[in-house]
Protein backbone atom coordinates (compact mmCIF):
# COMPACT_ATOMS: atom_id res chain seq x y z
CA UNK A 1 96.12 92.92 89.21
CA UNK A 2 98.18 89.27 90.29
CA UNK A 3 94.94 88.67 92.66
CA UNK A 4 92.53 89.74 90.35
CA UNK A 5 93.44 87.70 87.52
CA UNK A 6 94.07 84.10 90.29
CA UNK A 7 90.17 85.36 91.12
CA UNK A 8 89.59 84.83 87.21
CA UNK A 9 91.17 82.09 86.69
CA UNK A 10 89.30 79.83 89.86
CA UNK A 11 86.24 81.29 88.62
CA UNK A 12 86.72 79.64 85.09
CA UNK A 13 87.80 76.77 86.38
CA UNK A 14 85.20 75.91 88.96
CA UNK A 15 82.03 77.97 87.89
CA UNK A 16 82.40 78.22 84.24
CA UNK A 17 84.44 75.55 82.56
CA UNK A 18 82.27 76.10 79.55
CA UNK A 19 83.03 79.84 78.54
CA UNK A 20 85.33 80.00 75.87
CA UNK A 21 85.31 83.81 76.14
CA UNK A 22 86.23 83.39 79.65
CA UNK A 23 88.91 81.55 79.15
CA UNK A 24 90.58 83.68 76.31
CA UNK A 25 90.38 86.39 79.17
CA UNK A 26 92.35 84.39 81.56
CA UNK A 27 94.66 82.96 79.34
CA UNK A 28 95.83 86.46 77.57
CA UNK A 29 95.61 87.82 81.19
CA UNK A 30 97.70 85.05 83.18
CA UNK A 31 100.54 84.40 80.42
CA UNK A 32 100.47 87.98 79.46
CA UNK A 33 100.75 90.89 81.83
CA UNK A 34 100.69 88.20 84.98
CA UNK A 35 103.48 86.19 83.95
CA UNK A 36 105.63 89.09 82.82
CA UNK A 37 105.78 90.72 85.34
CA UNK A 38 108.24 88.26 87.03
CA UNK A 39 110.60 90.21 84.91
CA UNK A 40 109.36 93.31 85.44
CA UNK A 41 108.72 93.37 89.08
CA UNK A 42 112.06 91.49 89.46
CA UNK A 43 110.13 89.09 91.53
CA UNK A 44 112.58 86.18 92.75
CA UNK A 45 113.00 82.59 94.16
CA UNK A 46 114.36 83.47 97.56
CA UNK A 47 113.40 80.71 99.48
CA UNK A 48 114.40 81.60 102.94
CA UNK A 49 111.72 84.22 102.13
CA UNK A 50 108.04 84.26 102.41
CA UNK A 51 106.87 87.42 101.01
CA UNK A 52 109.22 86.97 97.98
CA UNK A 53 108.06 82.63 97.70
CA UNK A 54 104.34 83.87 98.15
CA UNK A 55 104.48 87.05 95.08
CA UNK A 56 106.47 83.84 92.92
CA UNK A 57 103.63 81.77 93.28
CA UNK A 58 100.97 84.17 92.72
CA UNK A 59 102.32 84.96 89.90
CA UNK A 60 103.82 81.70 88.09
CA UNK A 61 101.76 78.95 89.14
CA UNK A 62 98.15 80.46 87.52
CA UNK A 63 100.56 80.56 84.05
CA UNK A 64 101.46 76.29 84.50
CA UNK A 65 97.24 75.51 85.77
CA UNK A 66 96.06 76.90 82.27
CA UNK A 67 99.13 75.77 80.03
CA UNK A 68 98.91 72.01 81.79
CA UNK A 69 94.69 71.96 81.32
CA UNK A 70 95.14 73.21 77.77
CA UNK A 71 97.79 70.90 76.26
CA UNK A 72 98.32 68.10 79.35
CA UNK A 73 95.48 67.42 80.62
CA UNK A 74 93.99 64.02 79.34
CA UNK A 75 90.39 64.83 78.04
CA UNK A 76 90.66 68.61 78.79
CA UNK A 77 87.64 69.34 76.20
CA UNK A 78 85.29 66.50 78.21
CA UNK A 79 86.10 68.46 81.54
CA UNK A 80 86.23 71.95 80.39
CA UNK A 81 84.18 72.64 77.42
CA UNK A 82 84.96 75.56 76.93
CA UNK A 83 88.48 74.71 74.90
CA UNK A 84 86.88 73.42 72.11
CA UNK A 85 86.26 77.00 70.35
CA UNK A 86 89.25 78.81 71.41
CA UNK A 87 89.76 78.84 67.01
CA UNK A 88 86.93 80.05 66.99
CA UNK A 89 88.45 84.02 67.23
CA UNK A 90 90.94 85.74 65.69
CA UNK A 91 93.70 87.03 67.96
CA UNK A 92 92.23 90.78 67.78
CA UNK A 93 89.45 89.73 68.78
CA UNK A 94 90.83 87.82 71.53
CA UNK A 95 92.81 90.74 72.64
CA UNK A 96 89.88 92.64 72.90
CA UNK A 97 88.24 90.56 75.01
CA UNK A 98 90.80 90.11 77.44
CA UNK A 99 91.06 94.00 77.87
CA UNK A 100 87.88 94.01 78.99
CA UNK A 101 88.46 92.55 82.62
CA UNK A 102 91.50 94.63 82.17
CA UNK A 103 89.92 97.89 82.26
CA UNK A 104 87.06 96.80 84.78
CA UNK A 105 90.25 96.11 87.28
CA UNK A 106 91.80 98.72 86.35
CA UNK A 107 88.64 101.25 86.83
CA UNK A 108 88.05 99.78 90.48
CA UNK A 109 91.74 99.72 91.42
CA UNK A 110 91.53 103.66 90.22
CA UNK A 111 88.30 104.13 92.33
CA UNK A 112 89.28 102.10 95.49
CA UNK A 113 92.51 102.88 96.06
CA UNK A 114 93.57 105.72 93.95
CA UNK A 115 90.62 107.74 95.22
CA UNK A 116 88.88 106.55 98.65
CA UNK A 117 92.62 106.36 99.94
CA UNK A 118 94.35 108.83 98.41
CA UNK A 119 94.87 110.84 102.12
CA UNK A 120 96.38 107.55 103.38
CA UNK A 121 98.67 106.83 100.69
CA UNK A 122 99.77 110.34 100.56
CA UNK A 123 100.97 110.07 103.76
CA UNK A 124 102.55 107.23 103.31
CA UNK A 125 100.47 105.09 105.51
CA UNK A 126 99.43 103.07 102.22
CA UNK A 127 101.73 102.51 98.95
CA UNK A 128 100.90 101.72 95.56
CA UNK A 129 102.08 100.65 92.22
CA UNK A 130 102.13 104.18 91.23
CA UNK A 131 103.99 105.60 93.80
CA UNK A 132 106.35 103.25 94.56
CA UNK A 133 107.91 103.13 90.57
CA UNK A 134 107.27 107.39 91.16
CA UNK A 135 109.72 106.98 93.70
CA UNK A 136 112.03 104.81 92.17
CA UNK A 137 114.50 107.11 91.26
CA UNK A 138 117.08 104.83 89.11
CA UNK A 139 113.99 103.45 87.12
CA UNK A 140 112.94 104.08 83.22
CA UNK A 141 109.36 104.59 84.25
CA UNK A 142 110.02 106.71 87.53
CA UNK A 143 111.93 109.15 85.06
CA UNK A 144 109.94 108.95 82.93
CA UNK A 145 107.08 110.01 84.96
CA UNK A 146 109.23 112.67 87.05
CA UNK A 147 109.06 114.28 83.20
CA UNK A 148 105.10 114.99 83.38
CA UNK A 149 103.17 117.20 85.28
CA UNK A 150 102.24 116.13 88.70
CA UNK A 151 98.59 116.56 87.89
CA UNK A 152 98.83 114.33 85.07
CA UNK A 153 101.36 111.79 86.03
CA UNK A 154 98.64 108.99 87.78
CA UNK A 155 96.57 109.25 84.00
CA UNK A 156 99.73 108.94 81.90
CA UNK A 157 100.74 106.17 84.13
CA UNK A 158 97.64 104.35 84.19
CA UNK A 159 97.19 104.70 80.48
CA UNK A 160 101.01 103.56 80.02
CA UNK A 161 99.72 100.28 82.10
CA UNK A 162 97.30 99.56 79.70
CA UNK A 163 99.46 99.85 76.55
CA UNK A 164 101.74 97.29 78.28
CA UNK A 165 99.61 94.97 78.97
CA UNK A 166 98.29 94.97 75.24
CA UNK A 167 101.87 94.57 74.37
CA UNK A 168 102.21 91.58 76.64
CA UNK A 169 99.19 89.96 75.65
CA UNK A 170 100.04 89.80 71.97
CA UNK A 171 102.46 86.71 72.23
CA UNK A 172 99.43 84.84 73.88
CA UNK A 173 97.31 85.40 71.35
CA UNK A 174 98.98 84.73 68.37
CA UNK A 175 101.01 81.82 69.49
CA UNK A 176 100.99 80.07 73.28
CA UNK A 177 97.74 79.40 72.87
CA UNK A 178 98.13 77.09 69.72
CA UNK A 179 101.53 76.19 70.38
CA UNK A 180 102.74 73.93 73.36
CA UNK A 181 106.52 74.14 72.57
CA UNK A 182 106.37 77.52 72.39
CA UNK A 183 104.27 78.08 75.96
CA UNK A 184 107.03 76.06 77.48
CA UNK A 185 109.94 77.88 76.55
CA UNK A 186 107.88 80.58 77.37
CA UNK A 187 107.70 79.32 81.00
CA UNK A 188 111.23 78.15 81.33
CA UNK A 189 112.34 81.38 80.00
CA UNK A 190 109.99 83.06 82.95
CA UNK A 191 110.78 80.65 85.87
CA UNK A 192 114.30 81.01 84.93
CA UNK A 193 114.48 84.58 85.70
CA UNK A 194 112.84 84.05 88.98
CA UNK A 195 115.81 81.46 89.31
CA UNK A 196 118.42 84.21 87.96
CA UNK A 197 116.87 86.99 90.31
CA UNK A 198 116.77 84.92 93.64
CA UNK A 199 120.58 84.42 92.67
CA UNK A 200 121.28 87.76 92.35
CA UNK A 201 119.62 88.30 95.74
CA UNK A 202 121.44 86.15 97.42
CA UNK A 203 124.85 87.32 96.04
CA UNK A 204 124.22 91.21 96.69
CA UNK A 205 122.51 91.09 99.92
CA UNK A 206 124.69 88.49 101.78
CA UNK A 207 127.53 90.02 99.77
CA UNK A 208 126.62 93.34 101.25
CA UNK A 209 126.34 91.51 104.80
CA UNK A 210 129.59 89.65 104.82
CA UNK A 211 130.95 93.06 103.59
CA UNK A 212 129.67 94.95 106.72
CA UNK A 213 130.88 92.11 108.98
CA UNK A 214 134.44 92.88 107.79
CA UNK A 215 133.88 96.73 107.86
CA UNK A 216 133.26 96.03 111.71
CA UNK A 217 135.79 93.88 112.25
CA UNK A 218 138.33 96.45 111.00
CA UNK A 219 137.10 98.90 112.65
CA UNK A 220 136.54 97.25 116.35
CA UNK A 221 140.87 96.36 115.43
CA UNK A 222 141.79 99.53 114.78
CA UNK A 223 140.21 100.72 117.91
CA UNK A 224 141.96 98.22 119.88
CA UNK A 225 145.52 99.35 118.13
CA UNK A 226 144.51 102.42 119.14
CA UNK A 227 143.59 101.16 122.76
CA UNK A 228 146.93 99.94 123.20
CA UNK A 229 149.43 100.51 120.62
CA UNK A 230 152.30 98.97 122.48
CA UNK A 231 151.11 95.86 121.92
CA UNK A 232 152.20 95.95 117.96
CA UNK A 233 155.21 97.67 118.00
CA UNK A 234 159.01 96.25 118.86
CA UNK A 235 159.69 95.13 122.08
CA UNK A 236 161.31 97.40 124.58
CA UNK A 237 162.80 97.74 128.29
CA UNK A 238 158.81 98.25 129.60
CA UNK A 239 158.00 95.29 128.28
CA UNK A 240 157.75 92.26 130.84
CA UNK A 241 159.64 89.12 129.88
CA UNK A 242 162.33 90.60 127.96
CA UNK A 243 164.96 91.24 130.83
CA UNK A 244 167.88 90.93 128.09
CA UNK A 245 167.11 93.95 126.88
CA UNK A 246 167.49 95.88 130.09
CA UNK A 247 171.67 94.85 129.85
CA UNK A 248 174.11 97.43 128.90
CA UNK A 249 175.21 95.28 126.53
CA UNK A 250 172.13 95.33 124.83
CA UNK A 251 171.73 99.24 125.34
CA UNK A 252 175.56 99.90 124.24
CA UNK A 253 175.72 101.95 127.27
CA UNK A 254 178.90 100.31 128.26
CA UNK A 255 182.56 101.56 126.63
CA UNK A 256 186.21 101.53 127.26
CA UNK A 257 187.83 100.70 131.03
CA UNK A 258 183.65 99.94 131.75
CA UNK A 259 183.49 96.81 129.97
CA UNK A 260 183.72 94.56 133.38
CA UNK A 261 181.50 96.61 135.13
CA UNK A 262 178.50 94.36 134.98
CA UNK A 263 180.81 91.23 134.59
CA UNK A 264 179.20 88.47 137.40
CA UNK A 265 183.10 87.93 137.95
CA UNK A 266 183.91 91.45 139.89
CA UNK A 267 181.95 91.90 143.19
CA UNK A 268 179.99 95.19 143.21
CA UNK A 269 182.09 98.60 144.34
CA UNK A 270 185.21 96.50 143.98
CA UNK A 271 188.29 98.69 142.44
CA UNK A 272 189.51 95.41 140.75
CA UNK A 273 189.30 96.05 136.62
CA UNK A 274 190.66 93.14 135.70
CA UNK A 275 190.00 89.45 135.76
CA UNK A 276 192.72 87.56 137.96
CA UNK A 277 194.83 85.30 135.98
CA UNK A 278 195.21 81.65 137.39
CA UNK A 279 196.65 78.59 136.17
CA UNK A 280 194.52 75.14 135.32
CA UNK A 281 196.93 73.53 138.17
CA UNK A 282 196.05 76.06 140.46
CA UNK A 283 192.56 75.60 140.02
CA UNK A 284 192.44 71.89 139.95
CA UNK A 285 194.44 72.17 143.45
CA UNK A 286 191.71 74.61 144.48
CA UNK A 287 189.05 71.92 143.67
CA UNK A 288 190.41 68.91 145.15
CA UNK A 289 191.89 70.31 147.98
CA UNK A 290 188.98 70.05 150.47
CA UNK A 291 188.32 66.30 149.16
CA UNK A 292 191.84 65.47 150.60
CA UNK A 293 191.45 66.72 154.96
CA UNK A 294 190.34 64.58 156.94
CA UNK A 295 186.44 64.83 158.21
CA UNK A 296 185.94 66.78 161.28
CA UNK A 297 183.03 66.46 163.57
């Protein structure tokens, strides 16, 4: 319907500026079902993204063109006629107008797609509006429509769209189009859930991301613990570069009479158990002794 009612609009606005009818269609049709469905098709400002940018614009900038030529733009009545009989009509009578487009869209779309493709999107090769919410299984209207009969779930569903679009083109009627406070809270309130849902994009699917990256980060460590699982546990005689540990003394392999076994002091196999006692005189005799002979050559 979002391309269908920016056809609309560019026809009023280039072809037939003078059609107040015509513009009572596009005005219920672009501020009512077109611009709600921002909320309703969640669609968000996501900049990074040009799918999500390109259904934003489609869909928001038709509402600002009609709101800015009706209560902006400087001698809007000289340039498009047509908005000087928009009293003219009481708001039933407005809605009933705009639902005429409505159902001529709504007939084709049925006729078009619905019918002449039905094989294709049956097997999936093709989606629409219809089977996409179908298949939305945490959705009010894909329960909702889960609840009818398969045979008569596209009618319910296309009769449903109709009664929401009435519903959505009531506030139009009765008071955006006379009111230019209210039509821009109205669009605030609109762009600011595009704002809110781009937000909410960003936070769950780069939340989601950065949790993944941490999922695989644990789980590339605990393969590598599991690789080698010496390498975080204490160190021991295997390891290389602790030689202190390979003593006796840090073993407590060494008792009693054994003591001086690995003392640097008693030469190896020697039956000596005990350090030799000597005097500090004897030693310092020891020492300067060889300073005192006389230099042989």
């Amino acid at each position: 319907m979002c391309y269908f009612v920016n056809a609309l609009d560019l026809i009023w606005l280039w072809i037939f500026p003078n059609s107040t009818i015509l513009f009572i269609c596009c005005y219920l049709l672009t501020l009512g079902p077109l611009a709600s469905a921002i909320i309703t098709w969640r669609n968000s400002l996501v900049f990074h993204s040009l799918d999500k940018v390109t259904s934003l614009f489609i869909h928001i900038y038709p509402p600002i063109v009609l709101s800015v030529v009706l209560f902006h733009y400087p001698n809007a009545v000289e340039r498009y006629p047509g908005l000087a009989h928009i009293d003219d009509y009481n708001w039933v009578f407005k809605i009933a107008l705009a639902a005429m487009p409505y159902c001529l869209w709504q007939g084709s779309y049925f006729k078009f797609i619905s019918v002449d493709r039905k094989e294709k999107i049956e097997s999936g090769q093709r989606a629409n509006s219809f089977q996409y919410l179908l298949n939305d299984k945490r959705g009010p209207i894909g329960r909702a429509l889960r609840n009818i009969r398969p045979e008569h779930r596209e009618l319910w569903f296309i009769f449903g769209q109709f009664i929401y679009s009435i519903i959505f083109m009531l506030l139009p009627a009765t008071l955006l189009i006379h009111s230019q406070t209210a039509t821009n809270i109205y669009l605030i309130i609109i762009f600011s859930s595009s704002i809110w849902n781009g937000a909410t994009f960003y936070v769950e699917v780069f939340g989601r991301k950065f949790e993944r990256e941490l999922e695989r980060l644990r789980k590339e460590m605990d393969a590598l613990t599991a690789s080698n699982p010496s390498s975080t546990g204490n160190p021991t005689s295997s390891n290389p570069g602790t030689p202190y540990l390979d003593s006796p003394l840090a073993t407590g392999s060494i008792n009693g009479g054994d003591d001086l076994a690995y003392s640097p002091l008693v030469l190896p196999n020697s039956s000596v158990s005990e350090v030799p006692s000597i005097s500090l005189g004897e030693a310092s005799e020891a020492v300067l002794e060889p300073a005192d002979k006389p230099k042989t050559e």
